[in-house]
C-alpha atoms as a PDB file:
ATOM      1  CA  UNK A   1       0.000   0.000   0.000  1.00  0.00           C
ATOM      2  CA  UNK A   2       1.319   3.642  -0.560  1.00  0.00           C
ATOM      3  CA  UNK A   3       0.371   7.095   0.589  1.00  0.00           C
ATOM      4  CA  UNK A   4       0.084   9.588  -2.329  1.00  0.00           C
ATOM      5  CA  UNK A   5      -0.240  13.166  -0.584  1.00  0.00           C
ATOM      6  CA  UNK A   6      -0.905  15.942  -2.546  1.00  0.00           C
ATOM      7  CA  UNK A   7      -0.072  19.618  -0.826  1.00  0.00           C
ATOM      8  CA  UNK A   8      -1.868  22.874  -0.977  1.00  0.00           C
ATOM      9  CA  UNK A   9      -4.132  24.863   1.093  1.00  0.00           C
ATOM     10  CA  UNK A  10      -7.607  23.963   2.070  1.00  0.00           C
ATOM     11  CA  UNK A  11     -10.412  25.935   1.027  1.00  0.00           C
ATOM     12  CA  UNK A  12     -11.898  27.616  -1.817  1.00  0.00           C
ATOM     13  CA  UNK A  13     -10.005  31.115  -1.559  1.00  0.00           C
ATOM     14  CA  UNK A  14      -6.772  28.574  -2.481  1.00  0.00           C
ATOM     15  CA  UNK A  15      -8.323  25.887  -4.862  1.00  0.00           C
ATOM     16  CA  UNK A  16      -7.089  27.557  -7.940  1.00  0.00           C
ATOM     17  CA  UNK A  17      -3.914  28.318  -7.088  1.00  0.00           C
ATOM     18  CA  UNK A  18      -0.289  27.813  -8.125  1.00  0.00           C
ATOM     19  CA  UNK A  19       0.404  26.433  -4.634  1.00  0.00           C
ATOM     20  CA  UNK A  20      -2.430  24.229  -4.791  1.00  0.00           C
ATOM     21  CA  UNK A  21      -0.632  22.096  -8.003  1.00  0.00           C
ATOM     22  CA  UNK A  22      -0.767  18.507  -4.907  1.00  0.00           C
ATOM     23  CA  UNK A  23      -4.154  19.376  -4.920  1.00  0.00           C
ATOM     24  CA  UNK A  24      -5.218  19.503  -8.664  1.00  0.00           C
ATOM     25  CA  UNK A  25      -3.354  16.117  -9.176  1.00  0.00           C
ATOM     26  CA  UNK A  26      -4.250  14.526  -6.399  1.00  0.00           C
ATOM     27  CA  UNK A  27      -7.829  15.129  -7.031  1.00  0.00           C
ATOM     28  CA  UNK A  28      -7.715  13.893 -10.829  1.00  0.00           C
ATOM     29  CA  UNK A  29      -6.073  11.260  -9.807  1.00  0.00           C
ATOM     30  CA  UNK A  30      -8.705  10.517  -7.079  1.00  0.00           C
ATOM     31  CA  UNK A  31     -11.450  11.057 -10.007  1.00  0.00           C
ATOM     32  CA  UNK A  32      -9.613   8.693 -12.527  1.00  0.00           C
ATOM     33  CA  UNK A  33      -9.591   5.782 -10.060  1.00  0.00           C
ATOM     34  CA  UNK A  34     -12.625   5.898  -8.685  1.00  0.00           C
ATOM     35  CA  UNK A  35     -11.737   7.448  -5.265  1.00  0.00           C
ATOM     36  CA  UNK A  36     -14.004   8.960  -3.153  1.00  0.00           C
ATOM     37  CA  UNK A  37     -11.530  11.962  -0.563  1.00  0.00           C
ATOM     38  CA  UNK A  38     -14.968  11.830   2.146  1.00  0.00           C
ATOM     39  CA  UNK A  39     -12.949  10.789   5.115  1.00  0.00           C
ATOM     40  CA  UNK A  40     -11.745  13.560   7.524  1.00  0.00           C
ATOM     41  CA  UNK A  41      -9.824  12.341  10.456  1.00  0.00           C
ATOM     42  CA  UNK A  42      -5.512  12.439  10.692  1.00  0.00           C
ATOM     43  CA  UNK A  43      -5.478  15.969   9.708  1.00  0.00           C
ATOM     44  CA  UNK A  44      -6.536  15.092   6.267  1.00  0.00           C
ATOM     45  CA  UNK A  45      -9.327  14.672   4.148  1.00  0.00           C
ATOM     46  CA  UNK A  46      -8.234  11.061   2.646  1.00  0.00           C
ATOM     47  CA  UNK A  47     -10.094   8.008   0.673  1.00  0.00           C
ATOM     48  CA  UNK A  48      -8.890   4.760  -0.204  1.00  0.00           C
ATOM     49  CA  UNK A  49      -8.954   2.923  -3.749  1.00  0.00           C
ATOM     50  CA  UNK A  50      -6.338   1.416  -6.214  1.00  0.00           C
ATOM     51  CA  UNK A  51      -3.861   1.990  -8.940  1.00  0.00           C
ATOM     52  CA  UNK A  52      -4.123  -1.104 -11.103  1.00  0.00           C
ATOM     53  CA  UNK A  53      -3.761  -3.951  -8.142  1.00  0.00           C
ATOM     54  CA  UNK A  54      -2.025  -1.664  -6.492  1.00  0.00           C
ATOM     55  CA  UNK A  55      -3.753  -0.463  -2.937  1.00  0.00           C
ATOM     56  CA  UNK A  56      -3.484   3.390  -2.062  1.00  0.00           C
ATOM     57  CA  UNK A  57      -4.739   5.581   0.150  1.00  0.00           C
ATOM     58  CA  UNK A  58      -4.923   9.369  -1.048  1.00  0.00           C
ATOM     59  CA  UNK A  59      -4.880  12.109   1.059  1.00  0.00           C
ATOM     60  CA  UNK A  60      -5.221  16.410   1.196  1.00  0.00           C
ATOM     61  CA  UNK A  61      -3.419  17.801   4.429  1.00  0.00           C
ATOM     62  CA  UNK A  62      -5.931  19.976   5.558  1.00  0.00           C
ATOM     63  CA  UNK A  63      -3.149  21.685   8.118  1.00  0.00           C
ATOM     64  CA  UNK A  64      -2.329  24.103   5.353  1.00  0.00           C
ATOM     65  CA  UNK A  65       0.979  23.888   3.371  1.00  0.00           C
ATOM     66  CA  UNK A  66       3.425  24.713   5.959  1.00  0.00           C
ATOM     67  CA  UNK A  67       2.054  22.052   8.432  1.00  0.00           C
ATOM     68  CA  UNK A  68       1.402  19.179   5.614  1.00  0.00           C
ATOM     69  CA  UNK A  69       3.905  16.715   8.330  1.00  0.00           C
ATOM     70  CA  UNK A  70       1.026  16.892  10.932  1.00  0.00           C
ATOM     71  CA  UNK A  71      -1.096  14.703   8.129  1.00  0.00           C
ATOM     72  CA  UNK A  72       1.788  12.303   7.156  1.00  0.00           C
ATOM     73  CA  UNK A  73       2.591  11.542   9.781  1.00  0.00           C
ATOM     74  CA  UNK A  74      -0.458  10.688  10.996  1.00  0.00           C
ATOM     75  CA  UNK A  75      -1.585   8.740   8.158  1.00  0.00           C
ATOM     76  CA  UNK A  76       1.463   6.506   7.862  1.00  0.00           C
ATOM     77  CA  UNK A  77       1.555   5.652  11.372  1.00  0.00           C
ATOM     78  CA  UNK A  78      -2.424   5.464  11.312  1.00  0.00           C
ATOM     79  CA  UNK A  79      -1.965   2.939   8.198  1.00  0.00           C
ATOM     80  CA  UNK A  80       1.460   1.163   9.372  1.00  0.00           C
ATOM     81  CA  UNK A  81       3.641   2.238   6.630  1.00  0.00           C
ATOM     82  CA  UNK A  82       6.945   3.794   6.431  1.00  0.00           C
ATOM     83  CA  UNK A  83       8.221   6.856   4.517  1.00  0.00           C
ATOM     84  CA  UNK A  84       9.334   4.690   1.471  1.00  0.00           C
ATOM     85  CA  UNK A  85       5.788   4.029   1.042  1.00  0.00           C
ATOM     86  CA  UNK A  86       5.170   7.664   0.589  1.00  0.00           C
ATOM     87  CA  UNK A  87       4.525   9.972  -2.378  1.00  0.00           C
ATOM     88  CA  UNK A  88       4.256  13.576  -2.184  1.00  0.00           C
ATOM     89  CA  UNK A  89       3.161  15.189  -5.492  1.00  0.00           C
ATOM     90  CA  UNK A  90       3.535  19.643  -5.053  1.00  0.00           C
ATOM     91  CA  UNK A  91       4.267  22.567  -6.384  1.00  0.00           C
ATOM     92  CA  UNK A  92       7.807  23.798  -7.252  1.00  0.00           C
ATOM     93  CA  UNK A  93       8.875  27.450  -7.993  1.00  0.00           C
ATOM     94  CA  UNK A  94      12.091  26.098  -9.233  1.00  0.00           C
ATOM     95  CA  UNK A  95      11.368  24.296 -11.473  1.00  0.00           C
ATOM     96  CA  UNK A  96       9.514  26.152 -14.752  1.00  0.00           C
ATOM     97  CA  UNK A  97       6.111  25.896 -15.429  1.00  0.00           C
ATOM     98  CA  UNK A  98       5.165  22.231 -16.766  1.00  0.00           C
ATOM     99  CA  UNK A  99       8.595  20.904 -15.833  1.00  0.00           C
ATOM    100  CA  UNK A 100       7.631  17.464 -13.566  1.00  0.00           C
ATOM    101  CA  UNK A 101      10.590  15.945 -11.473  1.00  0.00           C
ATOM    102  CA  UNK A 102      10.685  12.525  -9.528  1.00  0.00           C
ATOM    103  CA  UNK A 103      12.855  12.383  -7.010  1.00  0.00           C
ATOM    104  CA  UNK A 104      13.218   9.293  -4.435  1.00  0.00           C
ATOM    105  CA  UNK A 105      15.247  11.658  -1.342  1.00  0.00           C
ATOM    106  CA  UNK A 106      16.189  15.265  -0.998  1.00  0.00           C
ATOM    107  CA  UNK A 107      16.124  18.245   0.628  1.00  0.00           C
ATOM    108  CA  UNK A 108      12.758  20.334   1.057  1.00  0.00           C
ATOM    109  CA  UNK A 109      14.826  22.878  -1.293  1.00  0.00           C
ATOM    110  CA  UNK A 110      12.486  25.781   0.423  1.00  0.00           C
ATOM    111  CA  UNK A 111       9.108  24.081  -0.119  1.00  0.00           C
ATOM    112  CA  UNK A 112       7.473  24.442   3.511  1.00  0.00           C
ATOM    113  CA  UNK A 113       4.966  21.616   2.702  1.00  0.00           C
ATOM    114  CA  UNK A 114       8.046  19.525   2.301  1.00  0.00           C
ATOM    115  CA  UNK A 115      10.516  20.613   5.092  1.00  0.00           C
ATOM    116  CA  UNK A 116       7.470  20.238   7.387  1.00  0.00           C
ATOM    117  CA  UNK A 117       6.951  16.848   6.505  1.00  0.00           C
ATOM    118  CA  UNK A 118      10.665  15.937   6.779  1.00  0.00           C
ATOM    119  CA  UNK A 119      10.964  17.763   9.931  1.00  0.00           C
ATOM    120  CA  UNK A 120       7.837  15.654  11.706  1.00  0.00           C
ATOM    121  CA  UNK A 121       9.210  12.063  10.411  1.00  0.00           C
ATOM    122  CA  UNK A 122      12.988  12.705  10.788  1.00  0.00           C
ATOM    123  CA  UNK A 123      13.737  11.268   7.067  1.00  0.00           C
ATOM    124  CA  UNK A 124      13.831  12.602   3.500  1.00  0.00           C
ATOM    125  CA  UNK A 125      13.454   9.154   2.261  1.00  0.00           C
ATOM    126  CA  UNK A 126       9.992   9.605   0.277  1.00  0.00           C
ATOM    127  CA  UNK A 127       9.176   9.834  -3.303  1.00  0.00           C
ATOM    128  CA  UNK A 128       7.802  13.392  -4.634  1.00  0.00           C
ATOM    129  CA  UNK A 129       6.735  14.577  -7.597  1.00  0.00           C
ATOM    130  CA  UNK A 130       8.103  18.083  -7.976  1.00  0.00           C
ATOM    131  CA  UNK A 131       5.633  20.019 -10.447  1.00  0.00           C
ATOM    132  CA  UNK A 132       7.223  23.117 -11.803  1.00  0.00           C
ATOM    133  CA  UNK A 133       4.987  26.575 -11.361  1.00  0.00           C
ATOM    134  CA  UNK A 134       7.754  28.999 -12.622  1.00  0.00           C
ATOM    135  CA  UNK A 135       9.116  31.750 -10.192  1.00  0.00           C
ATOM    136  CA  UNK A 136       8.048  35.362 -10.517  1.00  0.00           C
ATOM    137  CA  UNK A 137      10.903  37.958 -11.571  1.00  0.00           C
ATOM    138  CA  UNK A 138      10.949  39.748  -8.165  1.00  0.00           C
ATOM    139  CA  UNK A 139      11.668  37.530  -5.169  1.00  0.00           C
ATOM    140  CA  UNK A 140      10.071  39.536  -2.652  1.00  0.00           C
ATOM    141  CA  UNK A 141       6.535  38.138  -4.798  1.00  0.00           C
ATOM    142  CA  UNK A 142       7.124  34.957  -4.326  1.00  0.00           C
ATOM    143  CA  UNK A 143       4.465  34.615  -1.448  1.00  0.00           C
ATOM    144  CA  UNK A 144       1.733  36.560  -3.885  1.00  0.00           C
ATOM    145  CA  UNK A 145       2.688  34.244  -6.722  1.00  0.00           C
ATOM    146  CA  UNK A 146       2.242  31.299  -5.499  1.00  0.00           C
ATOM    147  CA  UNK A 147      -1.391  31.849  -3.649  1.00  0.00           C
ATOM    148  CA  UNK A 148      -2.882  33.519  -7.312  1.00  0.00           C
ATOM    149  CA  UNK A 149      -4.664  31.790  -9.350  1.00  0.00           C
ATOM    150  CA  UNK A 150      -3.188  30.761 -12.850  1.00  0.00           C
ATOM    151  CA  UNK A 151      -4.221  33.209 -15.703  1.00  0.00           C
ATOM    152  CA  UNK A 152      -6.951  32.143 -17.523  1.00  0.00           C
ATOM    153  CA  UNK A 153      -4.780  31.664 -20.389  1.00  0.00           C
ATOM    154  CA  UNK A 154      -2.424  29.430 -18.316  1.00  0.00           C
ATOM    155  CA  UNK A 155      -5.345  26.932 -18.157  1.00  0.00           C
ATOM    156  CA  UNK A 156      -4.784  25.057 -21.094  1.00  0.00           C
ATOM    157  CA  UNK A 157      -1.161  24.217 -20.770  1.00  0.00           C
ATOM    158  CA  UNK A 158      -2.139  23.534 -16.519  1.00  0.00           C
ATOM    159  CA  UNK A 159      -4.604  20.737 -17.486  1.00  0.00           C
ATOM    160  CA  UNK A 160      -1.887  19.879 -19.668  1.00  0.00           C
ATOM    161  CA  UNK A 161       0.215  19.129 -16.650  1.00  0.00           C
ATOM    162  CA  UNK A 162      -2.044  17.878 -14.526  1.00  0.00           C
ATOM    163  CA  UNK A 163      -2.803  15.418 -16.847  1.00  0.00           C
ATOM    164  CA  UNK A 164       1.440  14.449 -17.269  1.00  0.00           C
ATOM    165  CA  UNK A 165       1.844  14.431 -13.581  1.00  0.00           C
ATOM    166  CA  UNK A 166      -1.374  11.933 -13.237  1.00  0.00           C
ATOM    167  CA  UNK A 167       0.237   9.732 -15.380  1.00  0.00           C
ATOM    168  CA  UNK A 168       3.983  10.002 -14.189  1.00  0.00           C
ATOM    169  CA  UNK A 169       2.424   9.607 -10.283  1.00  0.00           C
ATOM    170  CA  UNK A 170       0.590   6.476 -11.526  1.00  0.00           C
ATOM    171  CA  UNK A 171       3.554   5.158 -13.334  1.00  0.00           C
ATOM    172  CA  UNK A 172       5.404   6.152 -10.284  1.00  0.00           C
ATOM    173  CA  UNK A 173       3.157   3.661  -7.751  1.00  0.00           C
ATOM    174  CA  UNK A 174       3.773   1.130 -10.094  1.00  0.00           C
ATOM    175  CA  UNK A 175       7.020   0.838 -10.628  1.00  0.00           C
ATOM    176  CA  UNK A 176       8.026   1.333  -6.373  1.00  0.00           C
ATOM    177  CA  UNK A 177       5.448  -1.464  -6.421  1.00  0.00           C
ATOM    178  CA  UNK A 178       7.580  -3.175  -8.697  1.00  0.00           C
ATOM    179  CA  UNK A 179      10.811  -2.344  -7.035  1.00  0.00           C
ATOM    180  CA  UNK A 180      11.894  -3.551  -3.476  1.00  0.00           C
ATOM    181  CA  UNK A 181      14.840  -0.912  -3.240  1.00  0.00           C
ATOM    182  CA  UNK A 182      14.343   2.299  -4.196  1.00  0.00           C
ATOM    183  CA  UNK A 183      17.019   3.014  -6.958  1.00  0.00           C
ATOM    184  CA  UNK A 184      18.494   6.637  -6.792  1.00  0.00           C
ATOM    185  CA  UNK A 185      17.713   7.764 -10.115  1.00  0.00           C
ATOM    186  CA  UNK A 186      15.576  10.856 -11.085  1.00  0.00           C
ATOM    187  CA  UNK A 187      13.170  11.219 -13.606  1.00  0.00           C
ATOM    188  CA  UNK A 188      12.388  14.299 -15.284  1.00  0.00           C
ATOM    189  CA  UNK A 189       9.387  15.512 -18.048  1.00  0.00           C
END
């Protein structure tokens, strides 16, 4: 079984947003496979379904970004699993829009989502899928950047990506099912 958590900030003043990428994916991928998110307990508003034969459990923190570790960490010890059985699919400013990393281990490289949740379980061995949002020109806008909405003409090349990271994060599940070790190779798109 594996934990797919996908970051961003509750509510509907946030859905939209750039920092709400975890979100968008999470909840396609939740649509695709049938999953029903209806179950609010561990911090998290979570639901429980499959990827092929594969058994996940998907899950919104509902602690807001910076506090996302409160819900991993409940809902791996809640479901007995460890990091490795983890995937953590946000937003990245490095990254430019549409460009999707995989990485196995890491630093939080300034995502607060992500240092939170390696702060709370000690460990950055989990698999995330880093989805690229571009950075604004000005780095004291970073904070207004990422909680606006994408442009409406952004739309088409965001359900674009969405779509790419649903597949990569199912492709993903498969092959860690598929894989006792983790191997440490990246993947990019």
């Amino acid at each position: 079984m594996y934990l797919v958590l996908g970051l961003g900030n509750p509510g509907p003043k946030y859905e939209l947003t750039r920092h709400n990428m975890g979100f968008l994916v999470l909840d396609s991928l939740a649509e695709k496979q049938g999953i029903a998110l209806t179950q609010h307990r561990f911090n998290a508003l979570f639901g429980k379904g499959k990827v092929g034969k594969v058994p996940i459990v998907t899950a919104k923190p509902m602690t807001y970004m910076n506090a996302s570790g409160q819900a991993a960490k409940a809902l791996l010890e809640t479901l007995n699993l460890t990091s490795r059985d983890m995937i953590v699919i946000y937003d990245d400013i490095d990254l430019p829009l549409g460009k999707i990393k995989v990485r196995h281990k890491g630093g939080d490289a300034g995502q607060k989502g992500v240092k939170s949740i390696i702060q709370l379980l000690g460990t950055d061995q989990f698999t995330r899928i880093r989805i690229g949002i571009g950075r604004p020109e000005d780095p004291a806008d970073i904070v207004d950047y990422v909680l606006s909405p994408f442009l409406e003409e952004e739309w088409s090349q965001v359900n674009e990506i969405i779509e790419t990271a649903l597949d990569l994060t199912e492709q993903t599940i498969k092959e860690l099912e598929n894989r006792p070790q983790l191997e440490e190779e990246d993947k990019e798109c």
